[in-house]
PDB file of N, CA and C in Angstrom:
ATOM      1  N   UNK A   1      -9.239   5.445  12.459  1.00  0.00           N
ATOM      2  CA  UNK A   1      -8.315   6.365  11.805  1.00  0.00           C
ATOM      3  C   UNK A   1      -7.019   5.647  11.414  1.00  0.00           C
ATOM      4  N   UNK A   2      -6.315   4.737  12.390  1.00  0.00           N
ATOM      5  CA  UNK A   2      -4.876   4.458  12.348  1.00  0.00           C
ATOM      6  C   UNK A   2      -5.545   3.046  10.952  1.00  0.00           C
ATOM      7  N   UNK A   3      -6.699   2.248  11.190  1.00  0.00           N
ATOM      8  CA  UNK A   3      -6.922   1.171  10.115  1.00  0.00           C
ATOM      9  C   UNK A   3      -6.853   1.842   8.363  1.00  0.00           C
ATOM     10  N   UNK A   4      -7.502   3.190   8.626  1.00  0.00           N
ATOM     11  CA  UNK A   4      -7.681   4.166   6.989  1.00  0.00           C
ATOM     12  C   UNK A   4      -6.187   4.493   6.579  1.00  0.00           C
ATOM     13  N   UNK A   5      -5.597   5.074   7.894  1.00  0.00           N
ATOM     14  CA  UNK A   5      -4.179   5.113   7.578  1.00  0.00           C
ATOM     15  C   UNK A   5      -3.493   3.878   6.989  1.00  0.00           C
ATOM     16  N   UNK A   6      -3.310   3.184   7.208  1.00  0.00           N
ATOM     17  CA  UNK A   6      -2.969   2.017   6.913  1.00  0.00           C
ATOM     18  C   UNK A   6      -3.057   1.482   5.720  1.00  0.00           C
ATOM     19  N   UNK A   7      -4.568   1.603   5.578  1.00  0.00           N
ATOM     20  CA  UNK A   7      -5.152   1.044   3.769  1.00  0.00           C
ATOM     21  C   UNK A   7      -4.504   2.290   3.032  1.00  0.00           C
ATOM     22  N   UNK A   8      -4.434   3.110   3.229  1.00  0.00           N
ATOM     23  CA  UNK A   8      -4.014   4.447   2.345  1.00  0.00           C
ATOM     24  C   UNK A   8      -2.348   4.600   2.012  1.00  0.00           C
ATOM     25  N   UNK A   9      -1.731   3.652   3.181  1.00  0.00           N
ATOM     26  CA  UNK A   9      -0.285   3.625   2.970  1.00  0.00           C
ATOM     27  C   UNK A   9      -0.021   2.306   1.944  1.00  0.00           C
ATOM     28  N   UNK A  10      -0.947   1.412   2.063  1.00  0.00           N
ATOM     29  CA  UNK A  10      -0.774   0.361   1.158  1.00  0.00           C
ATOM     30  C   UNK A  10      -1.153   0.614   0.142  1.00  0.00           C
ATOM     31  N   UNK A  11      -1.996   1.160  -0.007  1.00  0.00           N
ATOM     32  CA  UNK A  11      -2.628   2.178  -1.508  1.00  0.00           C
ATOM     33  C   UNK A  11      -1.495   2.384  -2.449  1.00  0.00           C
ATOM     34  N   UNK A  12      -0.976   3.965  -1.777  1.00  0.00           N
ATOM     35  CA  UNK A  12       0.127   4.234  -2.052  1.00  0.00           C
ATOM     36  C   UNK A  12       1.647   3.393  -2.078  1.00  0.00           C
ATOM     37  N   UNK A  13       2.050   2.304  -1.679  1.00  0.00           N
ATOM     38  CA  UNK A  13       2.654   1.785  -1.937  1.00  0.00           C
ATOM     39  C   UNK A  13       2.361   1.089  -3.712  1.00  0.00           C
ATOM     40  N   UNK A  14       0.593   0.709  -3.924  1.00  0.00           N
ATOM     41  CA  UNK A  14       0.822  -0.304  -4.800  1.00  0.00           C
ATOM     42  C   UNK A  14       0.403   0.651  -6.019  1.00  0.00           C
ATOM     43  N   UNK A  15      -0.294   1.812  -6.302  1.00  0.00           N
ATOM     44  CA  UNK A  15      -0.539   2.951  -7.227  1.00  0.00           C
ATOM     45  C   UNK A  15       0.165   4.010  -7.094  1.00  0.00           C
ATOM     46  N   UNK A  16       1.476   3.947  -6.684  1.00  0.00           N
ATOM     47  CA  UNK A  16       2.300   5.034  -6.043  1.00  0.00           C
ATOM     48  C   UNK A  16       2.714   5.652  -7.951  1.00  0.00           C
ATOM     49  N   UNK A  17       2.782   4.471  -8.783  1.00  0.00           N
ATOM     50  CA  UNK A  17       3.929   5.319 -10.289  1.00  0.00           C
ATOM     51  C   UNK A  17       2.499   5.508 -11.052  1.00  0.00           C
ATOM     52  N   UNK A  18       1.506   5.340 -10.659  1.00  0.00           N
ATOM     53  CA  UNK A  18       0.187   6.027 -11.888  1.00  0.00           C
ATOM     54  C   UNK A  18      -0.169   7.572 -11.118  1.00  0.00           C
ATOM     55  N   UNK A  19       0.471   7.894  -9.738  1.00  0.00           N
ATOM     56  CA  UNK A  19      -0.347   9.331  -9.161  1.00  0.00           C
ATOM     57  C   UNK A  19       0.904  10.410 -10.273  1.00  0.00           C
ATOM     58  N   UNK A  20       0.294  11.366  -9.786  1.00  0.00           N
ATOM     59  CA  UNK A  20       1.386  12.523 -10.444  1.00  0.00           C
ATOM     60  C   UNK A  20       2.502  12.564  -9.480  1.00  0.00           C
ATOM     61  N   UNK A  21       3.712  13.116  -9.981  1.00  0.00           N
ATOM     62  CA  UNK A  21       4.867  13.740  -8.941  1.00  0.00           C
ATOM     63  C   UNK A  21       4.051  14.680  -7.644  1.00  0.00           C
ATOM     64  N   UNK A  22       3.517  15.667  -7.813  1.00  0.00           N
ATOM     65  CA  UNK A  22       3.316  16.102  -6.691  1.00  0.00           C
ATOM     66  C   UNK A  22       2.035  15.171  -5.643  1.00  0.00           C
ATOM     67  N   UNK A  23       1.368  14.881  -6.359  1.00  0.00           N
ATOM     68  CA  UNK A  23       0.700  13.998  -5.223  1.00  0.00           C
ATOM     69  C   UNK A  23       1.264  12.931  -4.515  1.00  0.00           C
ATOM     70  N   UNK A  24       2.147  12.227  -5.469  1.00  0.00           N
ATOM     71  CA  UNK A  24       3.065  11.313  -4.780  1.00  0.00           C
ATOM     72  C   UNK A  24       3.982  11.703  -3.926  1.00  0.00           C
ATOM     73  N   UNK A  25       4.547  12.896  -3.997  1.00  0.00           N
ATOM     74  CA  UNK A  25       5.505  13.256  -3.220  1.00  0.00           C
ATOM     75  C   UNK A  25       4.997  13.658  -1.653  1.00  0.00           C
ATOM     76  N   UNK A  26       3.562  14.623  -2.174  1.00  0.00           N
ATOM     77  CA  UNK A  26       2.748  15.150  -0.674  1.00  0.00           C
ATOM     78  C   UNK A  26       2.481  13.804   0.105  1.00  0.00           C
ATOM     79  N   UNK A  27       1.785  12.575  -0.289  1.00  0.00           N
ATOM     80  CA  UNK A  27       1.378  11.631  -0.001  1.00  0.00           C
ATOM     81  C   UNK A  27       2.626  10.752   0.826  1.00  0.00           C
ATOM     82  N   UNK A  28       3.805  10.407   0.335  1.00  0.00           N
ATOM     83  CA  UNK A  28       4.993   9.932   0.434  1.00  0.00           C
ATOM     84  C   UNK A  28       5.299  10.889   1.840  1.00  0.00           C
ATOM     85  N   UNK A  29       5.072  12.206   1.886  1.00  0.00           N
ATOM     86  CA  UNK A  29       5.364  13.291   3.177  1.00  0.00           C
ATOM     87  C   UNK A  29       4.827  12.345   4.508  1.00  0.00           C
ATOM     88  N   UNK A  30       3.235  12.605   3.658  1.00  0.00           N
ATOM     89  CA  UNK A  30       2.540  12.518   5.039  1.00  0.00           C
ATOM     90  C   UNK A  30       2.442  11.260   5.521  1.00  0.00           C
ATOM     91  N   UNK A  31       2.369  10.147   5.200  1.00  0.00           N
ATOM     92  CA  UNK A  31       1.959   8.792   5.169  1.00  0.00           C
ATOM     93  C   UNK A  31       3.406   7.802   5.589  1.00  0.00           C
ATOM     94  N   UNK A  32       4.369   8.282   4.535  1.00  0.00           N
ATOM     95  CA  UNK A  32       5.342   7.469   5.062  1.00  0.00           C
ATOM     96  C   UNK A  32       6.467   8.062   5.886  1.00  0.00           C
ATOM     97  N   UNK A  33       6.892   9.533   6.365  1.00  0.00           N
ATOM     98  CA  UNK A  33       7.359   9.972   6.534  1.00  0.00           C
ATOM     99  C   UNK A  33       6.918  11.110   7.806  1.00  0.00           C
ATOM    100  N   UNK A  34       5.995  10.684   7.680  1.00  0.00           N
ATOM    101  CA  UNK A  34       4.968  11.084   9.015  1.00  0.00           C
ATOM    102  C   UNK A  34       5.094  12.458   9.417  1.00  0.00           C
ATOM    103  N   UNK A  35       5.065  13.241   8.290  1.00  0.00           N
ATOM    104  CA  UNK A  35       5.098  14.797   8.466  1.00  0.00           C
ATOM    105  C   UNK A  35       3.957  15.392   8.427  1.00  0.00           C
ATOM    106  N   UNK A  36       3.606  16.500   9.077  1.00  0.00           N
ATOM    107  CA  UNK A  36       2.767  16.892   9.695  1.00  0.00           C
ATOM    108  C   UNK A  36       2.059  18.174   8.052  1.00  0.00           C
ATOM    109  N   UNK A  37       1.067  18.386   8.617  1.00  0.00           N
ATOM    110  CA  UNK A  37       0.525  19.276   7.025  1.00  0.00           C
ATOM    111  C   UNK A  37       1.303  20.410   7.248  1.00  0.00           C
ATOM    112  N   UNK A  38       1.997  21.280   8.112  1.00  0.00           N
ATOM    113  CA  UNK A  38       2.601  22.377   8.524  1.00  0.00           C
ATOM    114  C   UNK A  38       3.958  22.400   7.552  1.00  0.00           C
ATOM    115  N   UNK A  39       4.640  20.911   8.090  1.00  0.00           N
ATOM    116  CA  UNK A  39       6.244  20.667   7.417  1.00  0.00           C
ATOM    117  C   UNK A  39       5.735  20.551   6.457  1.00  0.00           C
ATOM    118  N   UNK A  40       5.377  19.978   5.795  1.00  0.00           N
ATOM    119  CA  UNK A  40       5.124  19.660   3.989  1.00  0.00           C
ATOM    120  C   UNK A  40       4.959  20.789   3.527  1.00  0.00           C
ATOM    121  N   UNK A  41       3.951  21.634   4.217  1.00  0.00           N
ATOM    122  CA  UNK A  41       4.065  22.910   3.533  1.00  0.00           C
ATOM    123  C   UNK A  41       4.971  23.964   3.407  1.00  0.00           C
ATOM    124  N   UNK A  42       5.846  23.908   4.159  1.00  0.00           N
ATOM    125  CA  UNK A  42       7.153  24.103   4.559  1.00  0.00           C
ATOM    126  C   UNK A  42       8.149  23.869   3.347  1.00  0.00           C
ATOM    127  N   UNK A  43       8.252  22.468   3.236  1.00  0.00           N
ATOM    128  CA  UNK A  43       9.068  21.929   2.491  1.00  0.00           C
ATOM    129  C   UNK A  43       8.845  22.237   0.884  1.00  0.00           C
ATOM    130  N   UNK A  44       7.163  22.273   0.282  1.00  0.00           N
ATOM    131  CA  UNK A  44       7.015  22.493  -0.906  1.00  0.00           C
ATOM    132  C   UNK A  44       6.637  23.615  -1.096  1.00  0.00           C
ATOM    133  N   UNK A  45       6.553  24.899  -0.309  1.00  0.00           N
ATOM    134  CA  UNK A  45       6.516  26.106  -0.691  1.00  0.00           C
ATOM    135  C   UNK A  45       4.702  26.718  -0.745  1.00  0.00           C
ATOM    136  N   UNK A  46       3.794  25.359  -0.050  1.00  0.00           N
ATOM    137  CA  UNK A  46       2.363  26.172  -0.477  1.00  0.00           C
ATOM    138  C   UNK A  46       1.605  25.979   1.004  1.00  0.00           C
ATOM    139  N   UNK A  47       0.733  26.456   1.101  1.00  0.00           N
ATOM    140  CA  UNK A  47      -0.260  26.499   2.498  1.00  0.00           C
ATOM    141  C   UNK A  47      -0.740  25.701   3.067  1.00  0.00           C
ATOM    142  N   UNK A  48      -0.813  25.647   4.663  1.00  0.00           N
ATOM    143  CA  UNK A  48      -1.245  24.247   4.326  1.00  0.00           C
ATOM    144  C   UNK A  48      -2.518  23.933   4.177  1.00  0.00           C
ATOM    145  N   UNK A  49      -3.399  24.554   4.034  1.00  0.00           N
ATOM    146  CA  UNK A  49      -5.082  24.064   3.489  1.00  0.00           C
ATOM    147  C   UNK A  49      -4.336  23.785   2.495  1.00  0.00           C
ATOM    148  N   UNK A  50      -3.548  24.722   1.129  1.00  0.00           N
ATOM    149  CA  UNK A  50      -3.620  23.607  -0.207  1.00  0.00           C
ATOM    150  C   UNK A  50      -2.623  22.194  -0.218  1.00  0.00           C
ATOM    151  N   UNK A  51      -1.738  21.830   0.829  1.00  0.00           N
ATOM    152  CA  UNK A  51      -1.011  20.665   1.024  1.00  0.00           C
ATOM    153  C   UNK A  51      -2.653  19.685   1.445  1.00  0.00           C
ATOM    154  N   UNK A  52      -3.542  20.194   2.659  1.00  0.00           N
ATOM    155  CA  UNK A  52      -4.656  19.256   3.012  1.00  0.00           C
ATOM    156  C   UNK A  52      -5.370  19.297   1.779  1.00  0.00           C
ATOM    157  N   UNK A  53      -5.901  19.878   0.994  1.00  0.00           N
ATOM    158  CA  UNK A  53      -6.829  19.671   0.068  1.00  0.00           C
ATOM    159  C   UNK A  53      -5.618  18.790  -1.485  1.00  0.00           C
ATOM    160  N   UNK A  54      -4.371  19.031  -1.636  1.00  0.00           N
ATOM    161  CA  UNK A  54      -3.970  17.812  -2.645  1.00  0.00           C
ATOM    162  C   UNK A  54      -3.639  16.347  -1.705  1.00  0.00           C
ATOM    163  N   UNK A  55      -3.437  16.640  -0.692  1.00  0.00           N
ATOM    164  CA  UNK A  55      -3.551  14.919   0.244  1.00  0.00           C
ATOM    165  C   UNK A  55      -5.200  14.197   0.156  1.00  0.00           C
ATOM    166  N   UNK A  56      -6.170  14.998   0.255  1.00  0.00           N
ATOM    167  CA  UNK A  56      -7.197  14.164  -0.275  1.00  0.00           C
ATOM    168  C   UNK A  56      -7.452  14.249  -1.384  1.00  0.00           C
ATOM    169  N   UNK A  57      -7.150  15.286  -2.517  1.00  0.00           N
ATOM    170  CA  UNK A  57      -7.388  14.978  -3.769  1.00  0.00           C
ATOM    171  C   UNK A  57      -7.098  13.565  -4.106  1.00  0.00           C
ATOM    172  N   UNK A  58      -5.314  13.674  -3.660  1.00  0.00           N
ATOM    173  CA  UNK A  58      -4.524  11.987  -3.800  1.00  0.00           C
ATOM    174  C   UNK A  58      -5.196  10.642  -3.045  1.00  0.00           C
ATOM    175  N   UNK A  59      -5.976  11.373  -2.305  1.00  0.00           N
ATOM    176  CA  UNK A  59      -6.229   9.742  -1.264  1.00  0.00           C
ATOM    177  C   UNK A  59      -7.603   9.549  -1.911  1.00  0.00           C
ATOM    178  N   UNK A  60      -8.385  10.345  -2.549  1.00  0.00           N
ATOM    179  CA  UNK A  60      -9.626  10.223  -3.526  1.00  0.00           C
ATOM    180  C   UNK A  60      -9.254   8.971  -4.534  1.00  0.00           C
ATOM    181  N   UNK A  61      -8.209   9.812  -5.226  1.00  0.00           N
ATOM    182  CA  UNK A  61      -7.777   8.867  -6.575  1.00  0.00           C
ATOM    183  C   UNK A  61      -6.963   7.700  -6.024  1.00  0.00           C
ATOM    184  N   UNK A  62      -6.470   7.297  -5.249  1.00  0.00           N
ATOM    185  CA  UNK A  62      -5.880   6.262  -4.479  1.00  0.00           C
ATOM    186  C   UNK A  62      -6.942   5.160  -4.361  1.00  0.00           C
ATOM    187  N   UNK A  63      -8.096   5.584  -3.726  1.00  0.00           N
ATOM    188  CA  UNK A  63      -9.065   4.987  -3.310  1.00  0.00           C
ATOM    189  C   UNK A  63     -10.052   4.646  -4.992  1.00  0.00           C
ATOM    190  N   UNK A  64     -10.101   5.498  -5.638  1.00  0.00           N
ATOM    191  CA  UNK A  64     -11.089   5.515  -7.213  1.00  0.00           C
ATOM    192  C   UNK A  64     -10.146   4.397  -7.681  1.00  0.00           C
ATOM    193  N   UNK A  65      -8.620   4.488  -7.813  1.00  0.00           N
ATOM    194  CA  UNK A  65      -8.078   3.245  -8.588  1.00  0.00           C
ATOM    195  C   UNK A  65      -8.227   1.994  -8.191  1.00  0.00           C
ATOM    196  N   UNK A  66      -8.375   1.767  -6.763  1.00  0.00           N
ATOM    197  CA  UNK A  66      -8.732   0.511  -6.235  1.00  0.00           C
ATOM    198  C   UNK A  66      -9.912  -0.260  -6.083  1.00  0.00           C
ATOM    199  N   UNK A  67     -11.031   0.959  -6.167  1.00  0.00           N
ATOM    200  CA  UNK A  67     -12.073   0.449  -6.270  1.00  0.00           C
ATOM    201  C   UNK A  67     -12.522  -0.389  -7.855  1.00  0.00           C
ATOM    202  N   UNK A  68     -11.631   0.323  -8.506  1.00  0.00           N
ATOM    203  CA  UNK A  68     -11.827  -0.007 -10.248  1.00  0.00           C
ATOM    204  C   UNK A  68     -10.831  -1.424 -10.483  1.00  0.00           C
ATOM    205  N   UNK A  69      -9.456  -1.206  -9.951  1.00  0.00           N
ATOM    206  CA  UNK A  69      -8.834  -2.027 -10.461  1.00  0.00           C
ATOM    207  C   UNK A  69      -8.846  -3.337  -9.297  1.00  0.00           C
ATOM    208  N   UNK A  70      -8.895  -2.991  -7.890  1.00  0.00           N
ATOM    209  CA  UNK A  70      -8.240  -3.907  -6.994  1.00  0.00           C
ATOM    210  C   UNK A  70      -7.633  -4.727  -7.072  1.00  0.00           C
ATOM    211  N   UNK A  71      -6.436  -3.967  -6.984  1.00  0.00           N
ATOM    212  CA  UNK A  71      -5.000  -4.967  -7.013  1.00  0.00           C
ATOM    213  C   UNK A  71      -4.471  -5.102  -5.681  1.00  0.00           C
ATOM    214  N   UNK A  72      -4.617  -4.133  -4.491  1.00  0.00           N
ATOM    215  CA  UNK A  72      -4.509  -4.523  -3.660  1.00  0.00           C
ATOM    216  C   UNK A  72      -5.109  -5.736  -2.911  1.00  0.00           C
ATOM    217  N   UNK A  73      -6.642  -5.499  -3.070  1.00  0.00           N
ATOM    218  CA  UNK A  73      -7.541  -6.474  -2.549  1.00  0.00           C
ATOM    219  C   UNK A  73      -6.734  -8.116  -3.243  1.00  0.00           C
ATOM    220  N   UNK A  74      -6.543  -8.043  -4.451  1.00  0.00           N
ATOM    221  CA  UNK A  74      -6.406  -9.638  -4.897  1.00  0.00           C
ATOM    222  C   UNK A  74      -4.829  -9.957  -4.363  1.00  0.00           C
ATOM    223  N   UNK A  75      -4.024  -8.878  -4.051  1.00  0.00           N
ATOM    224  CA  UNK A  75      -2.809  -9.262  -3.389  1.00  0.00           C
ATOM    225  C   UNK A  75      -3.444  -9.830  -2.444  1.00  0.00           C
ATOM    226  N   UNK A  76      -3.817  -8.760  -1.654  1.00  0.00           N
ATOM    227  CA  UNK A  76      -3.656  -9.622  -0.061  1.00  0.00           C
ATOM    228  C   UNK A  76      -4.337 -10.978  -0.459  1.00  0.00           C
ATOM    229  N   UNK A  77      -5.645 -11.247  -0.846  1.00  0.00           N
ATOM    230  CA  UNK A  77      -6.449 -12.326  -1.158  1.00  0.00           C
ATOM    231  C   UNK A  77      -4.875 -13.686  -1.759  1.00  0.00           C
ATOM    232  N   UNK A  78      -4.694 -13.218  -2.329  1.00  0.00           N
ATOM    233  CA  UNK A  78      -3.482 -14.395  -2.964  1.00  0.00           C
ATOM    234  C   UNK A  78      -2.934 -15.123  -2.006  1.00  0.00           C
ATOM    235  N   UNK A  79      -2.062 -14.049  -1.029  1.00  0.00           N
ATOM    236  CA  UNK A  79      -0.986 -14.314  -0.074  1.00  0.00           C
ATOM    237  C   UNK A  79      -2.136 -14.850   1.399  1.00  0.00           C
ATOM    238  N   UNK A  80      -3.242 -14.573   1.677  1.00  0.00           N
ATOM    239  CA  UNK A  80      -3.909 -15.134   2.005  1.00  0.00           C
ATOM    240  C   UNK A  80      -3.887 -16.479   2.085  1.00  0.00           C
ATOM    241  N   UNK A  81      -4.370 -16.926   0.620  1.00  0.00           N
ATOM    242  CA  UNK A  81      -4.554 -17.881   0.343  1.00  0.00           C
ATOM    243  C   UNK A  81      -3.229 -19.046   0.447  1.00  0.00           C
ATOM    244  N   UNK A  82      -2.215 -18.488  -0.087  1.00  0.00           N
ATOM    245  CA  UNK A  82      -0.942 -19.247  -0.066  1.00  0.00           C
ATOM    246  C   UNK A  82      -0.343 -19.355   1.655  1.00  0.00           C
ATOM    247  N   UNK A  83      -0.784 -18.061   2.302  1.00  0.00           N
ATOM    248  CA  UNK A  83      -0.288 -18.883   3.485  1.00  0.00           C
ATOM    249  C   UNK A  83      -0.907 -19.880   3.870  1.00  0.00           C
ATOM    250  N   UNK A  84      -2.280 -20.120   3.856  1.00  0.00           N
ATOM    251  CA  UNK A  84      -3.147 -20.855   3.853  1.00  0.00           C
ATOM    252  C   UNK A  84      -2.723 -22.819   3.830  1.00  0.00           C
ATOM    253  N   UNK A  85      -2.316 -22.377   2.516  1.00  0.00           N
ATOM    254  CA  UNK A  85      -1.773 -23.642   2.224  1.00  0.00           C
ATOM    255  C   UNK A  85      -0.553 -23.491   2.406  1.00  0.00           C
ATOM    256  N   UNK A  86       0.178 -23.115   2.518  1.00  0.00           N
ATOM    257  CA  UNK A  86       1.452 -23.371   3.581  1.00  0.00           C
ATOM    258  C   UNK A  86       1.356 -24.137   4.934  1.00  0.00           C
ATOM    259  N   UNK A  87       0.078 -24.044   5.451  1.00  0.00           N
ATOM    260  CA  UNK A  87      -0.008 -24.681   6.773  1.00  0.00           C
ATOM    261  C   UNK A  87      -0.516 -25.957   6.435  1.00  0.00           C
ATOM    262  N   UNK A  88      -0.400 -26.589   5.287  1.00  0.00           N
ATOM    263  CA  UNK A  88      -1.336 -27.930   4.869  1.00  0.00           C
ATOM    264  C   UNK A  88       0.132 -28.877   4.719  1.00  0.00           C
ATOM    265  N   UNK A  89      -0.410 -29.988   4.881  1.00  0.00           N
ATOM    266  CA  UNK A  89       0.848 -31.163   5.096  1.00  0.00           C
ATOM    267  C   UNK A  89       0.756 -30.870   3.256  1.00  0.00           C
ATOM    268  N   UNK A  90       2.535 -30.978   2.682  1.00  0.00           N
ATOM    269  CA  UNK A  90       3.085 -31.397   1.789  1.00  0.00           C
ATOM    270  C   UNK A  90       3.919 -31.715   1.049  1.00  0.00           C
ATOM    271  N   UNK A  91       4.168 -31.783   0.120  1.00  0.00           N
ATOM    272  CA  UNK A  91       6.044 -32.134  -0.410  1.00  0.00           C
ATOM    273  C   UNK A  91       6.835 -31.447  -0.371  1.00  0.00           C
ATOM    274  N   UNK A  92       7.607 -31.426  -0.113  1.00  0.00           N
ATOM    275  CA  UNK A  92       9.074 -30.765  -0.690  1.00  0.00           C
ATOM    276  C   UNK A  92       8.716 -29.624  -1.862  1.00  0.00           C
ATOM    277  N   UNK A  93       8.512 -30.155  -2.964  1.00  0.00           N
ATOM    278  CA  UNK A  93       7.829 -29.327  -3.833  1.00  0.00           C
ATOM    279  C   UNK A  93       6.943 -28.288  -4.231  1.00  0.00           C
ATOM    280  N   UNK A  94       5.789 -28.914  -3.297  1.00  0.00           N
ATOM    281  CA  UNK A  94       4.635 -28.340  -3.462  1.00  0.00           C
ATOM    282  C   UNK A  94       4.911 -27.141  -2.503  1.00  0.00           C
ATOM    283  N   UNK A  95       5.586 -27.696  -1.438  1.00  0.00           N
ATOM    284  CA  UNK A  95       5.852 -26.421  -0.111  1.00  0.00           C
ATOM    285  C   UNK A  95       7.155 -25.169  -1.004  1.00  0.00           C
ATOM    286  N   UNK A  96       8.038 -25.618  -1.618  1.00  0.00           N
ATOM    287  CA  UNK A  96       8.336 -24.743  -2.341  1.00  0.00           C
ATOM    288  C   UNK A  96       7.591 -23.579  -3.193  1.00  0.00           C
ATOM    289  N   UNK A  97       6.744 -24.687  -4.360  1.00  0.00           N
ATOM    290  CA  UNK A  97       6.256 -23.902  -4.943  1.00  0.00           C
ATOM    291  C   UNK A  97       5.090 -22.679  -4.553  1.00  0.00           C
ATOM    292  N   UNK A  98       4.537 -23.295  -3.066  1.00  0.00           N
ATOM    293  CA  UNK A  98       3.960 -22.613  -1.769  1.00  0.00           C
ATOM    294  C   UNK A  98       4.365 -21.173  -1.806  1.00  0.00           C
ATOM    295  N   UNK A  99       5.327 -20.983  -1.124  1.00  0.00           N
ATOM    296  CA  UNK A  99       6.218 -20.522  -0.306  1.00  0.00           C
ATOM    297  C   UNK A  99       6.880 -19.779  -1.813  1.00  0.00           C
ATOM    298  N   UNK A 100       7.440 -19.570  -2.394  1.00  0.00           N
ATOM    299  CA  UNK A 100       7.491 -18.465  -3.627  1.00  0.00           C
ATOM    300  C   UNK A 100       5.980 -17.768  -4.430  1.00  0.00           C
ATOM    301  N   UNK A 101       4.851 -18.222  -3.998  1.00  0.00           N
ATOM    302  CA  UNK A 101       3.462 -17.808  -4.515  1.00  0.00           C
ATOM    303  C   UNK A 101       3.651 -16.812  -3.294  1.00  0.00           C
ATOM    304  N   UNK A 102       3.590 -17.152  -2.091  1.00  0.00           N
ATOM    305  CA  UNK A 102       3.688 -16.225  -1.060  1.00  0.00           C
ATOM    306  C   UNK A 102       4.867 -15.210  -0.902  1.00  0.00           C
ATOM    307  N   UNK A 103       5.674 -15.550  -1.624  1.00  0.00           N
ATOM    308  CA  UNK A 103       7.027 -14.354  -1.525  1.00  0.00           C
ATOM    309  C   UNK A 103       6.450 -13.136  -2.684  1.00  0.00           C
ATOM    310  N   UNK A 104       5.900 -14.061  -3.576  1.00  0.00           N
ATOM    311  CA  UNK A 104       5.817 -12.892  -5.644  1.00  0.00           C
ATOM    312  C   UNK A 104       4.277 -12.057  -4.764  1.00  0.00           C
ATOM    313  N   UNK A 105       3.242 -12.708  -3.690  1.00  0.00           N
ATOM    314  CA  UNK A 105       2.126 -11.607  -3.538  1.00  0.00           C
ATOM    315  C   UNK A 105       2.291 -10.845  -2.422  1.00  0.00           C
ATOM    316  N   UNK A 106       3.777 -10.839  -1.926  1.00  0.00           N
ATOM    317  CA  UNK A 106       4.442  -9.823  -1.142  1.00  0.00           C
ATOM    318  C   UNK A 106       3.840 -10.366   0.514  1.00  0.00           C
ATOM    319  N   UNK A 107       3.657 -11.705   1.017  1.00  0.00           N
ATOM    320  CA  UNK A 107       3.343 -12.425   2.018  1.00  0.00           C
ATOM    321  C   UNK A 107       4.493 -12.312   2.199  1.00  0.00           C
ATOM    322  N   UNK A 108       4.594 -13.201   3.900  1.00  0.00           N
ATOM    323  CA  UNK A 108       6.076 -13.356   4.474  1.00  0.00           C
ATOM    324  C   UNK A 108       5.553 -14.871   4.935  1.00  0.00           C
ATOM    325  N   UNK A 109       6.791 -15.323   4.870  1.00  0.00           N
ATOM    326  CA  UNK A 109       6.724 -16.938   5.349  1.00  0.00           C
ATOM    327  C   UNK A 109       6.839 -17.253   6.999  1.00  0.00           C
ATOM    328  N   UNK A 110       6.006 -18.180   7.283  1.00  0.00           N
ATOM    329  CA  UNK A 110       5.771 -18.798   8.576  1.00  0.00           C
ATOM    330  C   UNK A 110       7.226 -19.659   9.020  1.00  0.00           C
ATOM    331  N   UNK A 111       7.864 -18.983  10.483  1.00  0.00           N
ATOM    332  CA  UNK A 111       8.619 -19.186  10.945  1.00  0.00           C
ATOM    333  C   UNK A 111       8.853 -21.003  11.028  1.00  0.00           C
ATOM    334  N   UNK A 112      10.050 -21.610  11.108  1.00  0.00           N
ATOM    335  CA  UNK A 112      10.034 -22.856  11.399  1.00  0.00           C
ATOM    336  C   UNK A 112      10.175 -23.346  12.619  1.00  0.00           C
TER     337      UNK A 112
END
């Protein structure tokens, strides 16, 4: 459960401006803000079966865009890869140019 959570918050982080306003916003509730289906419904004025049924509508199409486009998958795969070679003996340079491949696919750099 907490691993689906997870992929679904990164989802939404990286297809967050193609969902609609309200799915983004319900989604943004529950996921990053860790509100319960009760408060959301609360907050936007509707029930909460219809707050649970547009949170998976959104986590449907979350999941349909990634399967089509995977942009998440080739992020992580990138920064993967660049930490990768970050741990390989090299220049000055090359460890630069390293180490900004890993900053632009949203990696974090290995402590010194």
């Amino acid at each position: 459960m907490f691993e689906k959570n997870l992929q679904l918050s990164f989802l939404l982080d990286q297809y967050s401006p193609v969902l609609g306003e309200r799915h983004r916003t319900m989604l943004d509730y529950y996921y990053n803000q860790d509100l319960s289906l009760a408060e959301i419904a609360a907050e936007v004025g509707i029930s909460r079966q219809g707050v649970r049924d547009s949170i998976k509508k959104a986590e449907e199409e979350l999941l349909f865009l990634e399967e089509h486009l995977q942009l998440h998958r080739r992020a992580m795969e990138v920064a993967e890869i660049s930490e990768a070679l970050l741990a390989l003996p090299m220049t000055d340079e090359v460890r630069a140019a390293a180490e900004r491949l890993v900053l632009a696919a949203g990696g974090t750099l290995p402590q010194k």
